[in-house]
C-alpha atoms as a PDB file:
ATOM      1  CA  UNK A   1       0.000   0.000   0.000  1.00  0.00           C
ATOM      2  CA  UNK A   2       2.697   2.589   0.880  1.00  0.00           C
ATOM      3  CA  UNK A   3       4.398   1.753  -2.928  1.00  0.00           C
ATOM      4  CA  UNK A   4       0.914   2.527  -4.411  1.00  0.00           C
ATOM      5  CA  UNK A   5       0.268   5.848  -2.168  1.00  0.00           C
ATOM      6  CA  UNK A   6       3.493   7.083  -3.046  1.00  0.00           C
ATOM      7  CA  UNK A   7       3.593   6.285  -6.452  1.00  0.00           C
ATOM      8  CA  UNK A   8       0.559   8.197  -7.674  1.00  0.00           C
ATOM      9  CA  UNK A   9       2.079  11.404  -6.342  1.00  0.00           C
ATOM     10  CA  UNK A  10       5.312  10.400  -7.953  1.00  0.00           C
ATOM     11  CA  UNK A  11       3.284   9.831 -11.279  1.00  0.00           C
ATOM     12  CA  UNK A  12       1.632  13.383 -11.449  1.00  0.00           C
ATOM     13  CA  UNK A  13       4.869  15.251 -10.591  1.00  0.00           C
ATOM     14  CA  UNK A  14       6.500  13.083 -13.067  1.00  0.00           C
ATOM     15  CA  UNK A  15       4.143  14.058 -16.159  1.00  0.00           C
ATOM     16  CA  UNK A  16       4.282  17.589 -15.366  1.00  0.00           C
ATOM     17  CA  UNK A  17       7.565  17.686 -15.986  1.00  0.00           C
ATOM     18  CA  UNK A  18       7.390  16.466 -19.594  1.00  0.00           C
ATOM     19  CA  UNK A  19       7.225  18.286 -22.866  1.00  0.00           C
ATOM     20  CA  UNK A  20       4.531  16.708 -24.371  1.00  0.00           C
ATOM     21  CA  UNK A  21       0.688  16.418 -23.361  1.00  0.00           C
ATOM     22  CA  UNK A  22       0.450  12.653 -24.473  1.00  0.00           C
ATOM     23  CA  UNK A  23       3.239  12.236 -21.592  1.00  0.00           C
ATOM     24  CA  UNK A  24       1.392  14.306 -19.128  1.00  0.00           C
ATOM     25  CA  UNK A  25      -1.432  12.157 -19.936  1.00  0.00           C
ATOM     26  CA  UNK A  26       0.220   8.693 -19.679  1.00  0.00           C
ATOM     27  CA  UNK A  27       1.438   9.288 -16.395  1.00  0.00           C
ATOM     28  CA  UNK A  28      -1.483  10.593 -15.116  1.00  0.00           C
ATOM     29  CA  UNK A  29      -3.247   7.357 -16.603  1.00  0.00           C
ATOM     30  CA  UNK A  30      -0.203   5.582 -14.391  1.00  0.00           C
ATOM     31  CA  UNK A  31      -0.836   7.376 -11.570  1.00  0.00           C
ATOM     32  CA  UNK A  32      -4.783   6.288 -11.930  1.00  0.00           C
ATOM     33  CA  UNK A  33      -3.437   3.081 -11.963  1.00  0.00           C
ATOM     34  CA  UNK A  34      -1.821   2.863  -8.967  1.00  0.00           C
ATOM     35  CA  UNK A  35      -4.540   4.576  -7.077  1.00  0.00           C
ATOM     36  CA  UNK A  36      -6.711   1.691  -8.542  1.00  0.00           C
ATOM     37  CA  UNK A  37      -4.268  -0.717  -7.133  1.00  0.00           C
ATOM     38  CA  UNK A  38      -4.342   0.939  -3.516  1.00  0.00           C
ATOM     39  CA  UNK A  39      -7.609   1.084  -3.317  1.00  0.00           C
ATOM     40  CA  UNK A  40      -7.982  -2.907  -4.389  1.00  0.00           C
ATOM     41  CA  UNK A  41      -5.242  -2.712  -1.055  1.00  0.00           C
ATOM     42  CA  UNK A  42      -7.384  -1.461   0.599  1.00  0.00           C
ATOM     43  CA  UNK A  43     -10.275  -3.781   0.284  1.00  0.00           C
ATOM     44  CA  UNK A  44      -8.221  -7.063   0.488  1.00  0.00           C
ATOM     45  CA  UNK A  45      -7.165  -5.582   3.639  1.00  0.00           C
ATOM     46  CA  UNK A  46     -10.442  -4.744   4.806  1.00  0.00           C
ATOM     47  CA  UNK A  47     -11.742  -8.312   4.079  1.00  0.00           C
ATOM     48  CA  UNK A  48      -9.553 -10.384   5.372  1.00  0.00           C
ATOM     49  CA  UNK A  49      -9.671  -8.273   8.878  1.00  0.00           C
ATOM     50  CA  UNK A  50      -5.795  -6.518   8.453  1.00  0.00           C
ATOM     51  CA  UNK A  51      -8.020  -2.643   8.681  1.00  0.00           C
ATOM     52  CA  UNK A  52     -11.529  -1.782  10.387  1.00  0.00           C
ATOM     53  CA  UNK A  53     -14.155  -1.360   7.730  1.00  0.00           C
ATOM     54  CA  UNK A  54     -14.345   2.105   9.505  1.00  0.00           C
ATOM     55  CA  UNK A  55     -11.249   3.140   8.986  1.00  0.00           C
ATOM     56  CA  UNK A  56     -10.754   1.596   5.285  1.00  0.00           C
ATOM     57  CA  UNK A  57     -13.587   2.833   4.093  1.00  0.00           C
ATOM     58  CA  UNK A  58     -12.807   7.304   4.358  1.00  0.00           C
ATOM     59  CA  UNK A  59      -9.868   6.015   2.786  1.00  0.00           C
ATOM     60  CA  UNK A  60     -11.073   4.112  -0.278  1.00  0.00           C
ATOM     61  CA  UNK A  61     -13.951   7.235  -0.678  1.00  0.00           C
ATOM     62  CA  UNK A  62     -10.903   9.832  -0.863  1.00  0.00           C
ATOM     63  CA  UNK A  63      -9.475   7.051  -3.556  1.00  0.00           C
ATOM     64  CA  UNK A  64     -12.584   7.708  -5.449  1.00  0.00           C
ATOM     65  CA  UNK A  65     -13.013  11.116  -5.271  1.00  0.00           C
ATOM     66  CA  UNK A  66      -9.094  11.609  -6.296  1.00  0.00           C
ATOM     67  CA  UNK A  67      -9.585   9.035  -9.182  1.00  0.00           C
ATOM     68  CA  UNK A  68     -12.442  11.060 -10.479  1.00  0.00           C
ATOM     69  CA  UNK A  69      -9.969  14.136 -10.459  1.00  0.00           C
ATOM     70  CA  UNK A  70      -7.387  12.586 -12.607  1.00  0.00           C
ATOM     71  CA  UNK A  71     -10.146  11.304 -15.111  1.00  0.00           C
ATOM     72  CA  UNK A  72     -11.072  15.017 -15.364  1.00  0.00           C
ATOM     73  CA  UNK A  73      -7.746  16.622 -15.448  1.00  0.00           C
ATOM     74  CA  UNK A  74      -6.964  13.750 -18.131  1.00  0.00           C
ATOM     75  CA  UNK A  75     -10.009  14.764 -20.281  1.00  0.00           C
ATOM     76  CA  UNK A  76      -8.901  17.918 -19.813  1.00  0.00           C
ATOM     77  CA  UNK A  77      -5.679  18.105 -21.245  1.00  0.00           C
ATOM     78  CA  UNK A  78      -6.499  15.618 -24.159  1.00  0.00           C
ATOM     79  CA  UNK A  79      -9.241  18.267 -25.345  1.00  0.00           C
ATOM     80  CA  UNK A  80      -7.070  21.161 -24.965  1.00  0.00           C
ATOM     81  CA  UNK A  81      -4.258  19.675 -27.528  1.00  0.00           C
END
């Protein structure tokens, strides 16, 4: 889980700093991915008892709401180009 968390920020920062928007894109795509992976962490966890449901599941929302930010900043920048 803590390769996953850190990895999406990682991602973003990493796209940002490339020329193109198709590379901005795919690693904000890769960072999607990897909060798609945590979150999937974060359920396995949950069911087999490792993390409350009460504490997994504020976490997994924010994994949502975040995931639904990339999608838009990803649509986004493939309609401005």
């Amino acid at each position: 889980m803590c390769r996953a968390s850190v990895s999406i920020p990682s991602n973003i920062a990493e796209g940002f700093e490339r020329e193109s928007e198709k590379e901005k894109v795919r690693f904000l795509i890769i960072a999607k991915g990897s909060l798609g992976e945590l979150k999937t962490q974060l359920m396995i966890a949950t069911e087999v008892a490792y993390i409350s449901k009460e504490d997994s599941l504020p976490i997994i929302d924010e994994c949502e709401l975040i995931g639904k930010m990339l999608g838009g900043l990803i649509r986004t920048i493939k309609n401005c180009s």
